[in-house]
C-alpha atoms as a PDB file:
ATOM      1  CA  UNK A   1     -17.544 -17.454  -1.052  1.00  0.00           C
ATOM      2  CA  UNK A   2     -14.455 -15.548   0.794  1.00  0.00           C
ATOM      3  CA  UNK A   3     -15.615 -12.004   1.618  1.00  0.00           C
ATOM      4  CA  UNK A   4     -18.167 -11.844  -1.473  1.00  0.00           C
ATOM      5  CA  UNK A   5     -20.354  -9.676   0.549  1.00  0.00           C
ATOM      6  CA  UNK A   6     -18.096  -7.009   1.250  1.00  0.00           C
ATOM      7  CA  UNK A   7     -17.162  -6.978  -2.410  1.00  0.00           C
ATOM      8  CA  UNK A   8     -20.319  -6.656  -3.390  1.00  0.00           C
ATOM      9  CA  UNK A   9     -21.347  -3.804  -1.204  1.00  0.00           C
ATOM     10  CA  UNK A  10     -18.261  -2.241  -2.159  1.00  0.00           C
ATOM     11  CA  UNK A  11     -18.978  -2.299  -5.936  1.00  0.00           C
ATOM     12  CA  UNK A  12     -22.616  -0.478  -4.802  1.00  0.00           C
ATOM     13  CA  UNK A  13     -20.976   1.959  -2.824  1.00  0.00           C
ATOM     14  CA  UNK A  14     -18.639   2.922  -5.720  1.00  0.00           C
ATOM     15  CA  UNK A  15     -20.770   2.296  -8.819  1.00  0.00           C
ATOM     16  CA  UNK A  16     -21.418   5.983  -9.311  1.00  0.00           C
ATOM     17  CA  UNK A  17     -17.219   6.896  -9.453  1.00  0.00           C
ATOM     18  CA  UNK A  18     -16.980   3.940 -12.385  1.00  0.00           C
ATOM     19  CA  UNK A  19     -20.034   5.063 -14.176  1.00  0.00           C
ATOM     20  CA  UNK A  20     -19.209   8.673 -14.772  1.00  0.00           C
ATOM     21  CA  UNK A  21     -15.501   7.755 -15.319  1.00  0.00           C
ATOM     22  CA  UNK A  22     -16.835   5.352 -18.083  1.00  0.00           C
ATOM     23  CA  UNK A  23     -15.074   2.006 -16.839  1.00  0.00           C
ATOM     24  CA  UNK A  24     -16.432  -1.170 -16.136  1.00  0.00           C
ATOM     25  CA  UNK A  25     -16.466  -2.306 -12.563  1.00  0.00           C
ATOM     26  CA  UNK A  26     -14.741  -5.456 -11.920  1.00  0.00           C
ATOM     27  CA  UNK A  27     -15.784  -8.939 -11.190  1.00  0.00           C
ATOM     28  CA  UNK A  28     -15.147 -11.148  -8.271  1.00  0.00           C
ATOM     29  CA  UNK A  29     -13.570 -14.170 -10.270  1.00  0.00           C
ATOM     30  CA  UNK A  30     -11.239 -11.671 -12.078  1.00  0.00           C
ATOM     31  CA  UNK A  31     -10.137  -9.969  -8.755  1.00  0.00           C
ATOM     32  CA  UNK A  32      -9.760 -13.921  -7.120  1.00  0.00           C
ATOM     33  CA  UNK A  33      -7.740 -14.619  -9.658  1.00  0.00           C
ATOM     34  CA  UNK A  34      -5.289 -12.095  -9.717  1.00  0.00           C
ATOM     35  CA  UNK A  35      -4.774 -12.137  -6.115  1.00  0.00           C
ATOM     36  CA  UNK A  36      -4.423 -16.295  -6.235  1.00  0.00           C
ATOM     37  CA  UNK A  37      -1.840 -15.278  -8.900  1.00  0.00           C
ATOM     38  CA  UNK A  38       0.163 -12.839  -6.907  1.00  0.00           C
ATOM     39  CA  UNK A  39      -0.474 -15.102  -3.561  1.00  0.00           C
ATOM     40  CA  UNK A  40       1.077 -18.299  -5.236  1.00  0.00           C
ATOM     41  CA  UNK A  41       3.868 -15.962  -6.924  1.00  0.00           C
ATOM     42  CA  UNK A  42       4.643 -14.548  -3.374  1.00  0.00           C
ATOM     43  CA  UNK A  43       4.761 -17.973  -1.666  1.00  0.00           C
ATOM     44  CA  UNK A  44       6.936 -19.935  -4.452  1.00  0.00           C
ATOM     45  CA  UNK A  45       8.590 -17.309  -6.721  1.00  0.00           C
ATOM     46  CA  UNK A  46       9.766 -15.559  -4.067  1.00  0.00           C
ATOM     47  CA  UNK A  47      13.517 -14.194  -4.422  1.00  0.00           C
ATOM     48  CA  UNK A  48      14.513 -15.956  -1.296  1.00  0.00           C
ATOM     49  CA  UNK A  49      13.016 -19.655  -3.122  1.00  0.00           C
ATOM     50  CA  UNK A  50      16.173 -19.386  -5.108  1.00  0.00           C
ATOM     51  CA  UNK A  51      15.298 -22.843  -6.568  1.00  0.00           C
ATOM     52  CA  UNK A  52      11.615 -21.927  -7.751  1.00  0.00           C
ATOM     53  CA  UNK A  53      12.729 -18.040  -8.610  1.00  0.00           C
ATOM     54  CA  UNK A  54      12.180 -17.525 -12.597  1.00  0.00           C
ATOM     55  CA  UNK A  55      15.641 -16.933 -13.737  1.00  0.00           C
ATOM     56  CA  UNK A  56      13.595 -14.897 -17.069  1.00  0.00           C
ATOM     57  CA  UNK A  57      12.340 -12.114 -14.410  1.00  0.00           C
ATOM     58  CA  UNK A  58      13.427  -8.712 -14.960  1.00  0.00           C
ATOM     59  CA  UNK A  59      12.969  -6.270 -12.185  1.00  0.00           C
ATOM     60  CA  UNK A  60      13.510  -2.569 -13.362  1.00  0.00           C
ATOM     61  CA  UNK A  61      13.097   1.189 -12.280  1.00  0.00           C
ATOM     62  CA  UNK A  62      10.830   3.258 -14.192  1.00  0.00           C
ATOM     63  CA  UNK A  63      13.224   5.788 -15.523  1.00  0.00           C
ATOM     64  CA  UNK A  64      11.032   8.619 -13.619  1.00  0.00           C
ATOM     65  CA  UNK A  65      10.778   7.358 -10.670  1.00  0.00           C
ATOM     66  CA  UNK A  66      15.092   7.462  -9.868  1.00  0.00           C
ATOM     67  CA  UNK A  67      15.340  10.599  -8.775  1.00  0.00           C
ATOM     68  CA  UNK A  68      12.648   9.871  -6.667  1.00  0.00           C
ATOM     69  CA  UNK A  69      14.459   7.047  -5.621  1.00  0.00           C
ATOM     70  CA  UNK A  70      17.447   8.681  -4.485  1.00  0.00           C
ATOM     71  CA  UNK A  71      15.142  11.263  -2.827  1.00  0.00           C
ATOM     72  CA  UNK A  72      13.888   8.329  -0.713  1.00  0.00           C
ATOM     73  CA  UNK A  73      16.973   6.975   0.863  1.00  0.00           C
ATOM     74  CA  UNK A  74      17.229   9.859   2.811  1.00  0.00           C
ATOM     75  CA  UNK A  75      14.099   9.090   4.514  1.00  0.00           C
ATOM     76  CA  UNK A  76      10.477   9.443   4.786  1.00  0.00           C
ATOM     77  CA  UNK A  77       6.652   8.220   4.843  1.00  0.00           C
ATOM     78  CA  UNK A  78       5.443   5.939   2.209  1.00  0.00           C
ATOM     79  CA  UNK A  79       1.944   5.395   1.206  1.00  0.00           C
ATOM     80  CA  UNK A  80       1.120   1.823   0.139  1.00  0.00           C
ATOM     81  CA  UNK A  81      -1.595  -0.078  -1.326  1.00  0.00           C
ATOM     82  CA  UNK A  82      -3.539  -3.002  -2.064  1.00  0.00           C
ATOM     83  CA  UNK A  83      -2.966  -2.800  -5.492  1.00  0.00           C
ATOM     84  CA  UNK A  84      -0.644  -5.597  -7.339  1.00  0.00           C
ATOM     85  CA  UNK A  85       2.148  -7.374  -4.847  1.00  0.00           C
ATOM     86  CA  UNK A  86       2.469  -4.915  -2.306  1.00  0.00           C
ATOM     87  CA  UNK A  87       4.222  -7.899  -0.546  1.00  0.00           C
ATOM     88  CA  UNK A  88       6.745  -7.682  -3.416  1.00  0.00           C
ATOM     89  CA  UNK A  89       7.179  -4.137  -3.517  1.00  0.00           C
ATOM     90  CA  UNK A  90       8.361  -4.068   0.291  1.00  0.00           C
ATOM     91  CA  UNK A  91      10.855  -6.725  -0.559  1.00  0.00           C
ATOM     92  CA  UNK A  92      11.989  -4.731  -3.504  1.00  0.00           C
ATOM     93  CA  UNK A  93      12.843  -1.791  -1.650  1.00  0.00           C
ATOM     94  CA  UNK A  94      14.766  -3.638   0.982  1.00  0.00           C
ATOM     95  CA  UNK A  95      16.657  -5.267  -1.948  1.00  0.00           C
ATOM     96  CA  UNK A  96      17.473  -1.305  -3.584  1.00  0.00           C
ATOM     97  CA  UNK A  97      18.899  -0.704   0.343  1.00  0.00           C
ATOM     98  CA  UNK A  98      16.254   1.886   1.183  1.00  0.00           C
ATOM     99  CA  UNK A  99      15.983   2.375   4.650  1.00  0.00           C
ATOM    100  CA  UNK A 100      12.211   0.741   4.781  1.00  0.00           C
ATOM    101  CA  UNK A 101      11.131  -0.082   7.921  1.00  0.00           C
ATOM    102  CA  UNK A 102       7.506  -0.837   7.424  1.00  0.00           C
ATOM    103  CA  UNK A 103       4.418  -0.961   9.797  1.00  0.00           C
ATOM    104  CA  UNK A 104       2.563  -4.500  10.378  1.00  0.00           C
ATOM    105  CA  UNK A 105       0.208  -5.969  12.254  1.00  0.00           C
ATOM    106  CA  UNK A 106       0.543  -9.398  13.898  1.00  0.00           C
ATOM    107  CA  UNK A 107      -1.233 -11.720  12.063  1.00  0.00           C
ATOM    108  CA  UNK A 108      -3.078 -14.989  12.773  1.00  0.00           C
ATOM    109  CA  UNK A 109      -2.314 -17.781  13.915  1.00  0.00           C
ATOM    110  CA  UNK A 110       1.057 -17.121  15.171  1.00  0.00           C
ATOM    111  CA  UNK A 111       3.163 -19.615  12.676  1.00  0.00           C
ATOM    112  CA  UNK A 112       1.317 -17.689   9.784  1.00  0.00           C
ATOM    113  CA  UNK A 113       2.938 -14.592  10.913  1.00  0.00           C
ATOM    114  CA  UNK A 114       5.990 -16.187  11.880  1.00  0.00           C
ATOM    115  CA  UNK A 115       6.524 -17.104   8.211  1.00  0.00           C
ATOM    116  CA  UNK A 116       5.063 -14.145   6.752  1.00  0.00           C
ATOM    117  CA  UNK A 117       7.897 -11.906   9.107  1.00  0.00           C
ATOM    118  CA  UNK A 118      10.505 -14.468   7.153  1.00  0.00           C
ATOM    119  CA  UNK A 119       9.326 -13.554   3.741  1.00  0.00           C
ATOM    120  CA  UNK A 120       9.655  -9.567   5.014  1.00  0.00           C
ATOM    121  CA  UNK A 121      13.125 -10.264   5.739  1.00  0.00           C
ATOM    122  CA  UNK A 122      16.072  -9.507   3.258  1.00  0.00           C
ATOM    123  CA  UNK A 123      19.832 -10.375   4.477  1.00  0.00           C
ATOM    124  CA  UNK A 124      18.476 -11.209   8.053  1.00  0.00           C
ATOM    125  CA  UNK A 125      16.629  -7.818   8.450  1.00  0.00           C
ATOM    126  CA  UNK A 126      13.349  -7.860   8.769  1.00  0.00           C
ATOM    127  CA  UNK A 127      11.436  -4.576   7.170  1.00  0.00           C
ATOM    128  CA  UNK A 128       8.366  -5.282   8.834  1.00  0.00           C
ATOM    129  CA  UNK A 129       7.340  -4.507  12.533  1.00  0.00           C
ATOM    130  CA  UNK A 130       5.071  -2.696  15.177  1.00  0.00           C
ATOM    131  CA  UNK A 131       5.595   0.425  15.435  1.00  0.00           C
ATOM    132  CA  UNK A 132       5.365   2.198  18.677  1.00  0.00           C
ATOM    133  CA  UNK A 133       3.118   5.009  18.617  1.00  0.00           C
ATOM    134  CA  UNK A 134       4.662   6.951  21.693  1.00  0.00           C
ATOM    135  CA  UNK A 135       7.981   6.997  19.799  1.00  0.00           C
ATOM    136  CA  UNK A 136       6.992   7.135  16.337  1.00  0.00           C
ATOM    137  CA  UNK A 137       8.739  11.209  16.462  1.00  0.00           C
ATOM    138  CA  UNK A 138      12.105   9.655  17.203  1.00  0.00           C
ATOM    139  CA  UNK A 139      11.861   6.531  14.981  1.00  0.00           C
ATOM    140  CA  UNK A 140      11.361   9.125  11.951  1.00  0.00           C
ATOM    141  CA  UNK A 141      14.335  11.026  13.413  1.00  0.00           C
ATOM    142  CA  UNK A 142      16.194   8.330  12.797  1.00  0.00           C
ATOM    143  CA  UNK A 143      16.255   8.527   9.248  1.00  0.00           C
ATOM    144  CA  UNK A 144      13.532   5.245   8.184  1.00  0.00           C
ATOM    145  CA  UNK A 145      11.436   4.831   5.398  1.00  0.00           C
ATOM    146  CA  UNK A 146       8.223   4.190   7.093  1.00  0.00           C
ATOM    147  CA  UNK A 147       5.872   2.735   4.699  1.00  0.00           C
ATOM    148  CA  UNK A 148       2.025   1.969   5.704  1.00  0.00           C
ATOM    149  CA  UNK A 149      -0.785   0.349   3.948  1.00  0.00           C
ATOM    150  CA  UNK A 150      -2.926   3.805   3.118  1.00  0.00           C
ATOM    151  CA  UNK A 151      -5.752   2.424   1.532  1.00  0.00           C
ATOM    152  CA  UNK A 152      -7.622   1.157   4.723  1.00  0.00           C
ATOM    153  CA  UNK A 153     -10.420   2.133   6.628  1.00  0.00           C
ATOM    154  CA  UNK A 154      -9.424   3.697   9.951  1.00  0.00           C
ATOM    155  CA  UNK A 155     -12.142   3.183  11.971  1.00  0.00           C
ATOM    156  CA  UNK A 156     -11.377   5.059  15.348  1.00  0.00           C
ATOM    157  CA  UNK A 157     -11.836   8.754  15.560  1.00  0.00           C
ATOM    158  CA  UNK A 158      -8.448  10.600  14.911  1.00  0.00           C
ATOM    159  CA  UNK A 159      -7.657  13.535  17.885  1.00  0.00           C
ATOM    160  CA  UNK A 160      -9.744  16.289  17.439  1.00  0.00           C
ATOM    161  CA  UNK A 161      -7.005  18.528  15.996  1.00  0.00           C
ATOM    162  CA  UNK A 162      -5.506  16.517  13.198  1.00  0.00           C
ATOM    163  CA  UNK A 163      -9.463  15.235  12.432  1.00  0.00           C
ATOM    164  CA  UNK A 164     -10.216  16.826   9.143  1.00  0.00           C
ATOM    165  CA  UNK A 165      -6.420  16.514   7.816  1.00  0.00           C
ATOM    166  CA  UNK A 166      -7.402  12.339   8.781  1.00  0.00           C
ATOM    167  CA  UNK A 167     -10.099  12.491   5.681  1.00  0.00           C
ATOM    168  CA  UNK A 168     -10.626  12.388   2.127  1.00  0.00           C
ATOM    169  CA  UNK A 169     -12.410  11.656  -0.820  1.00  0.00           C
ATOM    170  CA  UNK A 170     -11.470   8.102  -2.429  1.00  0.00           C
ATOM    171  CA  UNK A 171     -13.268   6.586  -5.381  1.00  0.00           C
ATOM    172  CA  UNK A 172     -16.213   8.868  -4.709  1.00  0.00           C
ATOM    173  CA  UNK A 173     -16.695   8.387  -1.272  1.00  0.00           C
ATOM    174  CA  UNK A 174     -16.051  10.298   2.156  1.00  0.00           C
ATOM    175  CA  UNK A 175     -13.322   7.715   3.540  1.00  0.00           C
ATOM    176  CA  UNK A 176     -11.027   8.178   7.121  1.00  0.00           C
ATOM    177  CA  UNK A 177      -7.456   7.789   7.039  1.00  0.00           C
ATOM    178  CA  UNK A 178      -4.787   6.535   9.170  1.00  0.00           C
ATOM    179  CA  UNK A 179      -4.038   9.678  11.348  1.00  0.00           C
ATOM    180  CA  UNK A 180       0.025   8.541  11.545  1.00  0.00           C
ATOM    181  CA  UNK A 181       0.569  10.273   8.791  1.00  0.00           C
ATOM    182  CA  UNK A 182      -0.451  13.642   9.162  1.00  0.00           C
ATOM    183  CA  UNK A 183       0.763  13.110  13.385  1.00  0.00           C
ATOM    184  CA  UNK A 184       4.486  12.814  11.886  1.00  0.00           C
ATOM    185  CA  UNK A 185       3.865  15.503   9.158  1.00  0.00           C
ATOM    186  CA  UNK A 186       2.771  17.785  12.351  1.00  0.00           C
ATOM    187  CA  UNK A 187       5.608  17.475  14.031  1.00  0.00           C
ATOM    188  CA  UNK A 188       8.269  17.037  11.567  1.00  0.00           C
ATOM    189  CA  UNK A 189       6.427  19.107   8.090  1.00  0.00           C
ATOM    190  CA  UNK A 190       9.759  19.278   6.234  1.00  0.00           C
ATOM    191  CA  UNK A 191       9.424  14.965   5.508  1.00  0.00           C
ATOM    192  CA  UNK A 192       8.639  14.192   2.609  1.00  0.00           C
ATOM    193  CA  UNK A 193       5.723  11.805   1.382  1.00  0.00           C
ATOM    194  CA  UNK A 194       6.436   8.846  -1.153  1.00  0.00           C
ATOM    195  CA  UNK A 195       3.816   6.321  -2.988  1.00  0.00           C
ATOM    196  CA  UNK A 196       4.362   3.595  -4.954  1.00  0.00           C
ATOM    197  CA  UNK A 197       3.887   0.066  -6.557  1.00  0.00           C
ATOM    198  CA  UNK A 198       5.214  -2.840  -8.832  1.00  0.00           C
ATOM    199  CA  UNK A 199       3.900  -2.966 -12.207  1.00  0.00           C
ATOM    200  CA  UNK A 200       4.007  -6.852 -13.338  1.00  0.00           C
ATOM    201  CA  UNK A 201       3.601  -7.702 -17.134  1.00  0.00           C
ATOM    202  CA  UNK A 202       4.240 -11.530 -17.537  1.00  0.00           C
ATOM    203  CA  UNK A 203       7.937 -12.015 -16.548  1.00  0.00           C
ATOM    204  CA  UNK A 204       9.398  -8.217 -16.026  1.00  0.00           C
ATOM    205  CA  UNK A 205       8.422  -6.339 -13.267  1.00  0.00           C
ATOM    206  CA  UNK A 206       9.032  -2.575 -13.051  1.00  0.00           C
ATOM    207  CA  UNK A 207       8.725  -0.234  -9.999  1.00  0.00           C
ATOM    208  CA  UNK A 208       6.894   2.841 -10.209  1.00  0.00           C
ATOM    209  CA  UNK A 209       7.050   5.833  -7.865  1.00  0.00           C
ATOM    210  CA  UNK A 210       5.859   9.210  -6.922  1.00  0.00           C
ATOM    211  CA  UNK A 211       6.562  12.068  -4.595  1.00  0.00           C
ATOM    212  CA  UNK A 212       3.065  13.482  -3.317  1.00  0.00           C
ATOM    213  CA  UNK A 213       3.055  17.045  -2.237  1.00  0.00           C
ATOM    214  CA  UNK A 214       2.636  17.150   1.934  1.00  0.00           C
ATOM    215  CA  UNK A 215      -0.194  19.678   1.745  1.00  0.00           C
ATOM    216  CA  UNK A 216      -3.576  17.600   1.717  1.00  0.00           C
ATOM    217  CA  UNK A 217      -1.324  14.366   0.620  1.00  0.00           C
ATOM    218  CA  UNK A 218      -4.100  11.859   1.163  1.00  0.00           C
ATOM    219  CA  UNK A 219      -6.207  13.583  -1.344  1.00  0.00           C
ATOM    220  CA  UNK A 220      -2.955  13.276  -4.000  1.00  0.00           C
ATOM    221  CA  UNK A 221      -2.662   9.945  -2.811  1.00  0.00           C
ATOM    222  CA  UNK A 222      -5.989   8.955  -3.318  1.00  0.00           C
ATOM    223  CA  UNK A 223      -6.242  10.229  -6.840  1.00  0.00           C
ATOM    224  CA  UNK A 224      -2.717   8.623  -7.889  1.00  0.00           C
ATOM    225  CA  UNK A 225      -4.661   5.265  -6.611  1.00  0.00           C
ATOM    226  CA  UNK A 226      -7.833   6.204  -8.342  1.00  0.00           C
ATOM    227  CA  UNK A 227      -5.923   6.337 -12.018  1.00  0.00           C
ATOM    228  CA  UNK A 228      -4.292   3.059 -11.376  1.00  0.00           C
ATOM    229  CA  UNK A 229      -7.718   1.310 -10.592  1.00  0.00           C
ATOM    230  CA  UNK A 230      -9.270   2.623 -13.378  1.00  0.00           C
ATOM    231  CA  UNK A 231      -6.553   1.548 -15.835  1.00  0.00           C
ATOM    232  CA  UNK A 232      -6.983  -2.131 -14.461  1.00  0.00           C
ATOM    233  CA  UNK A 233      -9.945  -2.507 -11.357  1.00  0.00           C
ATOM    234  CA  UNK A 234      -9.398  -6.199 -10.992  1.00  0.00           C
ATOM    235  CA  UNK A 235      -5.661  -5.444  -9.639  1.00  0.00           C
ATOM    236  CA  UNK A 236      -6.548  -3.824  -6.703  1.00  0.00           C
ATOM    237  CA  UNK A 237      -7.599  -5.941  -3.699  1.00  0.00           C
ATOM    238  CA  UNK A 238      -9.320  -3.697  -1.891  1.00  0.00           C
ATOM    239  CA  UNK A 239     -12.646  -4.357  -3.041  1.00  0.00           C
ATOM    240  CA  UNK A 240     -12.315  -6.834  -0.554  1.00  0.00           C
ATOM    241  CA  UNK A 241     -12.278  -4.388   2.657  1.00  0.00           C
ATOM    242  CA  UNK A 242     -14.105  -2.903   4.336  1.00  0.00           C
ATOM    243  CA  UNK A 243     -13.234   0.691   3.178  1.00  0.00           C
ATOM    244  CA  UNK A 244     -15.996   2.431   2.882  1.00  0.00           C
ATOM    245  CA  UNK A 245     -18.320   1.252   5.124  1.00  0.00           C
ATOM    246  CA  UNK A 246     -17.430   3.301   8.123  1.00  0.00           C
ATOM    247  CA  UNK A 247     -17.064   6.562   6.102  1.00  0.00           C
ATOM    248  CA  UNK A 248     -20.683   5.757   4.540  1.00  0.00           C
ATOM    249  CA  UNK A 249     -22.209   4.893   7.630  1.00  0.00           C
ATOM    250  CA  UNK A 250     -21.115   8.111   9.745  1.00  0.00           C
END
């Protein structure tokens, strides 16, 4: 079945982490299912299907998380996840006018990604693109919200001076991060650093954010992720990548 290997390893790798936090590791049909859920809810109960878009869901702001809010329209870096619809939290910030431009990857084949770009669009802008390494400085001087998918692994070796700022410790495990990051925080260290994600219960969906402190921010980032997969394991879908097999393997 779809990628039941890598889940499996992954639930070895991070056995130890569950066991001494005294949770219960997830199982594959619970994960599939939640994903299938938030898939299908992404593909027809999308805001843009106005036809097939529950007119009963709520979307709200975690009172907390306003200031934060407000904090973020003046700009930043974002740390994402695979946990719940991150495709619906990138649509939801577009919708609250934050200045998101988000990095993706072209997917495959090409009319997948075509239509995926669509659904990443809100009033004909689309949130999502490639992001040009060489200018990456200047495209944060221009005032963007640049939100990333943190919880990958990053499997080429980060320059040898921003190296050990590049790991961390995630679920138990050595892991390497996306060195983007901490190569904007060198060069501009006064930006700030966001997380967040979309909390669904049944029909209302509420948005939950937090500022992370720039100073070893992966390792805050990683334990904000850590508490939300222990609350609920099956939600996040990263059990089925391959993040810890480079780390453990080096």
């Amino acid at each position: 079945m779809w990628k039941r290997s890598v889940f499996s390893k992954n639930l070895c790798l991070t056995e130890p982490f569950f066991k001494n936090a005294g949770v219960n590791q997830p199982k594959y049909g619970e994960v599939m299912q939640n994903m299938l859920k938030d898939v299908l809810n992404f593909v027809f109960r999308h805001p843009q299907n106005a036809w097939l878009y529950p007119k009963n869901l709520s979307f709200s702001i975690d009172k907390g998380s306003i200031p934060i809010l407000e904090e973020m329209r003046y700009g930043g870096i974002f740390l994402t996840a695979h946990y719940g619809n991150h495709e619906f939290l990138g649509y939801r910030l577009a919708e609250l006018a934050l200045p998101l431009s988000a990095a993706a990857q072209e997917q495959k084949p090409k009319f997948f990604d075509r239509w995926l770009q669509r659904k990443r669009t809100f009033k004909g802008k689309c949130f999502a693109k490639k992001v040009e390494v060489e200018r990456l400085i200047e495209f944060m001087d221009s005032g963007v919200l640049f939100a990333l998918l943190a919880d990958q692994d990053f499997r080429k070796s980060a320059p040898v001076s921003i190296k050990k700022k590049c790991e961390s410790k995630f679920l138990g495990l050595k892991v390497r991060c996306n060195p983007l990051p901490v190569f904007i925080l060198e060069h501009r260290p006064a930006l700030p650093v966001f997380c967040g994600y979309v909390h669904q219960f049944r029909q209302d969906q509420t948005l939950f954010l937090k500022k992370l402190p720039s100073k070893n921010f992966y390792a805050h980032y990683h334990s904000w992720l850590e508490t939300l997969i222990l609350e609920n394991p099956a939600r996040w879908y990263g059990w089925f990548h391959n993040r810890f097999l480079a780390a453990s393997s080096s």
